[in-house]
PDB file of N, CA and C in Angstrom:
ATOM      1  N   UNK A   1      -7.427  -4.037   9.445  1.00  0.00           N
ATOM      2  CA  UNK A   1      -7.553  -2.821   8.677  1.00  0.00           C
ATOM      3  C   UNK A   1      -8.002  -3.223   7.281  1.00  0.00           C
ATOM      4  N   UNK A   2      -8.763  -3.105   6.849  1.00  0.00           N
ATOM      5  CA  UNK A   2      -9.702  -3.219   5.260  1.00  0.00           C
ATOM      6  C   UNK A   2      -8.936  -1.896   4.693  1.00  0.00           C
ATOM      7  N   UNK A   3      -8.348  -2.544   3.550  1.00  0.00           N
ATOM      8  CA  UNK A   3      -8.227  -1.545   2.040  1.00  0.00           C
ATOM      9  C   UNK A   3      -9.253  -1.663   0.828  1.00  0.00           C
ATOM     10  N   UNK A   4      -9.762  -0.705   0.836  1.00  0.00           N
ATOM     11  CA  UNK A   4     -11.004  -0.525   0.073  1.00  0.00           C
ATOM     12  C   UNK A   4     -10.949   0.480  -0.806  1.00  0.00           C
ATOM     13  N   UNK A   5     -11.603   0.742  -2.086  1.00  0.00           N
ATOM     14  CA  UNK A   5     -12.523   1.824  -2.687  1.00  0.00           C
ATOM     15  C   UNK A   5     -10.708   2.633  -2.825  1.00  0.00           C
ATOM     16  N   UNK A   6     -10.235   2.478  -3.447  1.00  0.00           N
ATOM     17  CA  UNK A   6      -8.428   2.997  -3.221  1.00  0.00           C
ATOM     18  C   UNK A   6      -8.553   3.522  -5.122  1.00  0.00           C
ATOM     19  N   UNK A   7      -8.527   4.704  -5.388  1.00  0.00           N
ATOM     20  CA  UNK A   7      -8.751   5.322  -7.094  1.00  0.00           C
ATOM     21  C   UNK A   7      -7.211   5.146  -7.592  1.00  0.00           C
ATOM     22  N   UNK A   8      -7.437   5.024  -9.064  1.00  0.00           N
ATOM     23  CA  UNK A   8      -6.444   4.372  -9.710  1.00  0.00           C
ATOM     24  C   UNK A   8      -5.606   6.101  -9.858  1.00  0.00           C
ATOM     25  N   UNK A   9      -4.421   5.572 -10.169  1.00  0.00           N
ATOM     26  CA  UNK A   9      -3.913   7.286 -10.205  1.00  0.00           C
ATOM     27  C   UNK A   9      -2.425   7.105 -11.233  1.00  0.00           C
ATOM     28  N   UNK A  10      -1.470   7.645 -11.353  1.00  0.00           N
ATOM     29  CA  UNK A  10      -0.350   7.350 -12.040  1.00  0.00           C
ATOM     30  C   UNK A  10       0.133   6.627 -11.471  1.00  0.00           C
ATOM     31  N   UNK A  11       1.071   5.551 -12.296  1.00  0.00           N
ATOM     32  CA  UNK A  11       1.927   4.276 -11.591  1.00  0.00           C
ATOM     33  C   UNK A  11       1.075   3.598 -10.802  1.00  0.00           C
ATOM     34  N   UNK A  12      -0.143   3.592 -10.360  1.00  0.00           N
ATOM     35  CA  UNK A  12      -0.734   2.301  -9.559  1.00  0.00           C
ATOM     36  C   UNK A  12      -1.295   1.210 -10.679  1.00  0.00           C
ATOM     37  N   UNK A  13      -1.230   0.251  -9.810  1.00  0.00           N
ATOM     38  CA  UNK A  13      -1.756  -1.165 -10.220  1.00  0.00           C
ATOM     39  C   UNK A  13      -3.076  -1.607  -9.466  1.00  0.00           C
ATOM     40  N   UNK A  14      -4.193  -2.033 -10.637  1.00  0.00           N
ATOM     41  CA  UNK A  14      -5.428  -2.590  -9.877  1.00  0.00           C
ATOM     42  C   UNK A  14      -4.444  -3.615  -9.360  1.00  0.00           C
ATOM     43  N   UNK A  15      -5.030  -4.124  -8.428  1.00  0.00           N
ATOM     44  CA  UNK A  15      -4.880  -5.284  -7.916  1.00  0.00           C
ATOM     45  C   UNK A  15      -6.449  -6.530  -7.906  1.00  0.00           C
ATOM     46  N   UNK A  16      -7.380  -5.309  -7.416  1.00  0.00           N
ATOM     47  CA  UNK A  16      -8.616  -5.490  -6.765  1.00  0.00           C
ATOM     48  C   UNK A  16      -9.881  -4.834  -8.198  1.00  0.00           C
ATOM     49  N   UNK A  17     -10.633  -4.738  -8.541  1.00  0.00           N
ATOM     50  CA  UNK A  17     -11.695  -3.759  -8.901  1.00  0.00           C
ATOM     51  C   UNK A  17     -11.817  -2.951  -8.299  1.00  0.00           C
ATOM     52  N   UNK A  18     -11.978  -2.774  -6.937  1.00  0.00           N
ATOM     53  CA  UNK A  18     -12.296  -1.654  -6.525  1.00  0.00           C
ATOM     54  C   UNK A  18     -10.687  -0.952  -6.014  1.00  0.00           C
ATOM     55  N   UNK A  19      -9.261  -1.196  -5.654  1.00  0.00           N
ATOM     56  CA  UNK A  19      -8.466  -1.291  -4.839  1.00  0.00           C
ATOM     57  C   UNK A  19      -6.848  -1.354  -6.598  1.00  0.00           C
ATOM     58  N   UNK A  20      -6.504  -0.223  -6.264  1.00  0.00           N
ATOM     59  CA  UNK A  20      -4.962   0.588  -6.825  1.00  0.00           C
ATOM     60  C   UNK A  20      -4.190   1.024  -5.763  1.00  0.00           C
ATOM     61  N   UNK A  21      -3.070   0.156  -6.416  1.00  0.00           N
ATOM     62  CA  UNK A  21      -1.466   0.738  -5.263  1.00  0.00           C
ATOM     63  C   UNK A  21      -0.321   0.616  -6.422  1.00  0.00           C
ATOM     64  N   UNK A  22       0.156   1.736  -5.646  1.00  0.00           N
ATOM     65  CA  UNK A  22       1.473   2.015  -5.901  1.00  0.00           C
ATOM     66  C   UNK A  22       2.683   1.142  -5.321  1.00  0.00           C
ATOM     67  N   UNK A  23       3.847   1.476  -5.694  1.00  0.00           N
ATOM     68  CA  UNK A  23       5.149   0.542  -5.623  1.00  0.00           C
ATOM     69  C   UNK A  23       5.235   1.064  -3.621  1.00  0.00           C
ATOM     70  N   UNK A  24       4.896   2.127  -3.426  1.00  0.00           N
ATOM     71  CA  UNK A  24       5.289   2.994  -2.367  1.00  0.00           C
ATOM     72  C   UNK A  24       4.346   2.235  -1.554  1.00  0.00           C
ATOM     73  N   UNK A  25       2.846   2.314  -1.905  1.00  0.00           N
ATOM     74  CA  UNK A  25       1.470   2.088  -0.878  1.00  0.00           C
ATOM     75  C   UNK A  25       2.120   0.584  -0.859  1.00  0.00           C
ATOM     76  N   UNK A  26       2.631  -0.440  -1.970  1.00  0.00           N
ATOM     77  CA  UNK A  26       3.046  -1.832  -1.556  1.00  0.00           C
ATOM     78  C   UNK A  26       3.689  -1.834  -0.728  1.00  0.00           C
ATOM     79  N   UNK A  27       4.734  -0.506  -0.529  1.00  0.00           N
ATOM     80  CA  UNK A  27       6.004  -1.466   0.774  1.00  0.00           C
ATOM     81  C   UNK A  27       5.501  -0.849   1.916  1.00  0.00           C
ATOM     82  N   UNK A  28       4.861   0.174   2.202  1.00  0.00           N
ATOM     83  CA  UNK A  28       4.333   0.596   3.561  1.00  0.00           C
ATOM     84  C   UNK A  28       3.069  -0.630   3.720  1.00  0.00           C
ATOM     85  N   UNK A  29       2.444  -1.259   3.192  1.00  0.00           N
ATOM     86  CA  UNK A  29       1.402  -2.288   3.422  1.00  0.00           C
ATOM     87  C   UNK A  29       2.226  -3.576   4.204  1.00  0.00           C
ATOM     88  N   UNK A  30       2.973  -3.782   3.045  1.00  0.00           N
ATOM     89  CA  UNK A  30       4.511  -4.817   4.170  1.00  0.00           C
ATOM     90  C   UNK A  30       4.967  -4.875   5.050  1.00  0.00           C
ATOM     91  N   UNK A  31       4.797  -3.353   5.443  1.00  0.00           N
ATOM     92  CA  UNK A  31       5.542  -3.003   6.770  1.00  0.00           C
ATOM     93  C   UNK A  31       4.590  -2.820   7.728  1.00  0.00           C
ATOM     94  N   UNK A  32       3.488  -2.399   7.431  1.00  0.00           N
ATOM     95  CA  UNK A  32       2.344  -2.793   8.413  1.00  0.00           C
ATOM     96  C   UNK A  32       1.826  -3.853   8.735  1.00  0.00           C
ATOM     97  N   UNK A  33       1.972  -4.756   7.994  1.00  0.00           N
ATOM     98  CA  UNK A  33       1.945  -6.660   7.982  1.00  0.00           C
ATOM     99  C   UNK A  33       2.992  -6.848   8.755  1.00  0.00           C
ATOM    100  N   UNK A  34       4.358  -6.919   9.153  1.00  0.00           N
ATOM    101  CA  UNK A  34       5.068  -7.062   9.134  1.00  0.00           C
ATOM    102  C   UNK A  34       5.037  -6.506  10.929  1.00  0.00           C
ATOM    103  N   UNK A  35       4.323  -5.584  11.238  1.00  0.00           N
ATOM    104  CA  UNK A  35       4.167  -4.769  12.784  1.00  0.00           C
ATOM    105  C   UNK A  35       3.325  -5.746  12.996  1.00  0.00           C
ATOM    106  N   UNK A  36       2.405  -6.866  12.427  1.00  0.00           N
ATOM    107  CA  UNK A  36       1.149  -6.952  13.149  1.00  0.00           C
ATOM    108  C   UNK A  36       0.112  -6.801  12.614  1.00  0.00           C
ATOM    109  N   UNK A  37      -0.613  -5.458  11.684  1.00  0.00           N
ATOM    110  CA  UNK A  37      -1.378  -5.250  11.368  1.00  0.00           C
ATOM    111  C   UNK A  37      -1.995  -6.180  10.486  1.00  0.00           C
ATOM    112  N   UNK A  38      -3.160  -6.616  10.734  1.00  0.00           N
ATOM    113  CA  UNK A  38      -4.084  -7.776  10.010  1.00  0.00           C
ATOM    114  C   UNK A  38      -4.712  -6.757   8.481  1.00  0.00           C
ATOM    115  N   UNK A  39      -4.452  -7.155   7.360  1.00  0.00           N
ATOM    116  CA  UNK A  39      -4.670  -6.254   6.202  1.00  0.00           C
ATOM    117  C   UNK A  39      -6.283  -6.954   5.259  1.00  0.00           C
ATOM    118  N   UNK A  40      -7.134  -6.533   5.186  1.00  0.00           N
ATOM    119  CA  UNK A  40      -8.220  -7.311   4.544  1.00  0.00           C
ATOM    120  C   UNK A  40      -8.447  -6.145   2.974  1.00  0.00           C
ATOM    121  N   UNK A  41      -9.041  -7.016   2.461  1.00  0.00           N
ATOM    122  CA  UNK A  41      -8.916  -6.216   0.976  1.00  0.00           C
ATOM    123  C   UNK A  41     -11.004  -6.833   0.794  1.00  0.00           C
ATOM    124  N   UNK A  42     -12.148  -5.928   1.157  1.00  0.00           N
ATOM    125  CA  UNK A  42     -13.352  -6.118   1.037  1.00  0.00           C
ATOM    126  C   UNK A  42     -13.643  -4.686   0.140  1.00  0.00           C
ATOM    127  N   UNK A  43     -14.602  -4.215  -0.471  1.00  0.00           N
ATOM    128  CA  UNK A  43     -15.301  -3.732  -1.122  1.00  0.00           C
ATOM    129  C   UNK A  43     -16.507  -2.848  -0.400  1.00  0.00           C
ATOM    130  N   UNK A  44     -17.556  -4.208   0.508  1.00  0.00           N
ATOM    131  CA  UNK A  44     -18.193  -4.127   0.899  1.00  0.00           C
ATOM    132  C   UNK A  44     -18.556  -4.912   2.337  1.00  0.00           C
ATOM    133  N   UNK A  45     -19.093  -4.698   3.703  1.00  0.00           N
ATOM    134  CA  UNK A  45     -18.402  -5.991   4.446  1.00  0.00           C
ATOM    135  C   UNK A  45     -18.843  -6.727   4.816  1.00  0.00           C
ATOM    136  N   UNK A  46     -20.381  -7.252   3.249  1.00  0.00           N
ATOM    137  CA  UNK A  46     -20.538  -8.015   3.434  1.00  0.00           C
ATOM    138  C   UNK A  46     -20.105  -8.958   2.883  1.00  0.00           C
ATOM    139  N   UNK A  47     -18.899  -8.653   1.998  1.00  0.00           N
ATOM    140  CA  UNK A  47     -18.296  -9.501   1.035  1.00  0.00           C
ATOM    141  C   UNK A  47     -16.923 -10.449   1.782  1.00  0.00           C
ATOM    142  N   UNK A  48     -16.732 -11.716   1.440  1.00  0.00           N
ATOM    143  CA  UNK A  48     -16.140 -12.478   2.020  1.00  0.00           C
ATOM    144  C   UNK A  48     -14.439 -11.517   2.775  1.00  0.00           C
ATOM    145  N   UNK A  49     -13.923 -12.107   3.618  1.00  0.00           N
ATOM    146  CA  UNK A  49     -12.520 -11.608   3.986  1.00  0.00           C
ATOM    147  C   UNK A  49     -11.641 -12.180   3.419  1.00  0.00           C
ATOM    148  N   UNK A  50     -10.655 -11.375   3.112  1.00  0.00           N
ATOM    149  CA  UNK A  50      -9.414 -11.694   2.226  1.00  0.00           C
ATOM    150  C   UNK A  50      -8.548 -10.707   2.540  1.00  0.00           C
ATOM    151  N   UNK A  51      -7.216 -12.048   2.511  1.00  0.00           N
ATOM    152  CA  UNK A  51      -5.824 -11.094   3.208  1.00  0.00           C
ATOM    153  C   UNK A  51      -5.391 -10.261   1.918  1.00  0.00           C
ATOM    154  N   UNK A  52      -5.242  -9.304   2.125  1.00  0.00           N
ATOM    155  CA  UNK A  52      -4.780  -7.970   1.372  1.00  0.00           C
ATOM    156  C   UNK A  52      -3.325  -8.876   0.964  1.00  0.00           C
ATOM    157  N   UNK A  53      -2.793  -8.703   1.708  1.00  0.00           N
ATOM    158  CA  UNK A  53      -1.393  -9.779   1.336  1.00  0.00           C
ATOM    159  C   UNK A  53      -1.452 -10.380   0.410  1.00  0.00           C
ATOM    160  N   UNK A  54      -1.923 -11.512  -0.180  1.00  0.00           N
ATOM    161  CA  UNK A  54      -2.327 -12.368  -0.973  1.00  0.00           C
ATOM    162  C   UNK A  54      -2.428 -11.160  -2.692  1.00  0.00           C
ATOM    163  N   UNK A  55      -3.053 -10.452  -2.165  1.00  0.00           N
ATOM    164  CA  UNK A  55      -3.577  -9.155  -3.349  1.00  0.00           C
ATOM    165  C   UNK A  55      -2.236  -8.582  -4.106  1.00  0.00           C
ATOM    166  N   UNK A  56      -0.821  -8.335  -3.067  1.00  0.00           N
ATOM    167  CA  UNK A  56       0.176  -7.460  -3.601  1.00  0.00           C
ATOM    168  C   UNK A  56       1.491  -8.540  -3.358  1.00  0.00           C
ATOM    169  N   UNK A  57       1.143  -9.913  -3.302  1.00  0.00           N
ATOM    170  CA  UNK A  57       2.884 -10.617  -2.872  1.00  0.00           C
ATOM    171  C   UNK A  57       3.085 -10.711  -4.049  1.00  0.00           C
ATOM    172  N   UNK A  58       2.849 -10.706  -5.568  1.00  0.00           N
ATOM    173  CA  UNK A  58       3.066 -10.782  -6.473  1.00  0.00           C
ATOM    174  C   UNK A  58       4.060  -9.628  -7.239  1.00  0.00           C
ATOM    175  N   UNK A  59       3.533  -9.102  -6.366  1.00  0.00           N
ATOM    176  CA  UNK A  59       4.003  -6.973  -6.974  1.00  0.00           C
ATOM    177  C   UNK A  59       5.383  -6.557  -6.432  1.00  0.00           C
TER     178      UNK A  59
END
């Protein structure tokens, strides 16, 4: 699942340039990692893959 193109809004954090989450969108992302779900954080697809994970373990 690619998180992409995500608009900045109250209480979110860039993480990404293109890609804002909230405290809320962080722990449901965890928990979809956490089922299984493979999380990629691209822009565009031709741009390299990268675990979304990596983007919010800090947060």
């Amino acid at each position: 699942m690619n998180v992409g193109n995500t608009a900045h809004k109250e209480g979110a954090t860039q993480i990404k340039k293109s890609v804002n989450v909230t405290k809320e969108d962080v722990e449901n992302f965890k928990m979809l990692n956490s089922m299984g779900v493979k999380l990629t954080a691209r822009k565009i697809p031709d741009e390299s893959e990268n675990s979304f994970m990596d983007f919010i373990k800090s947060l």
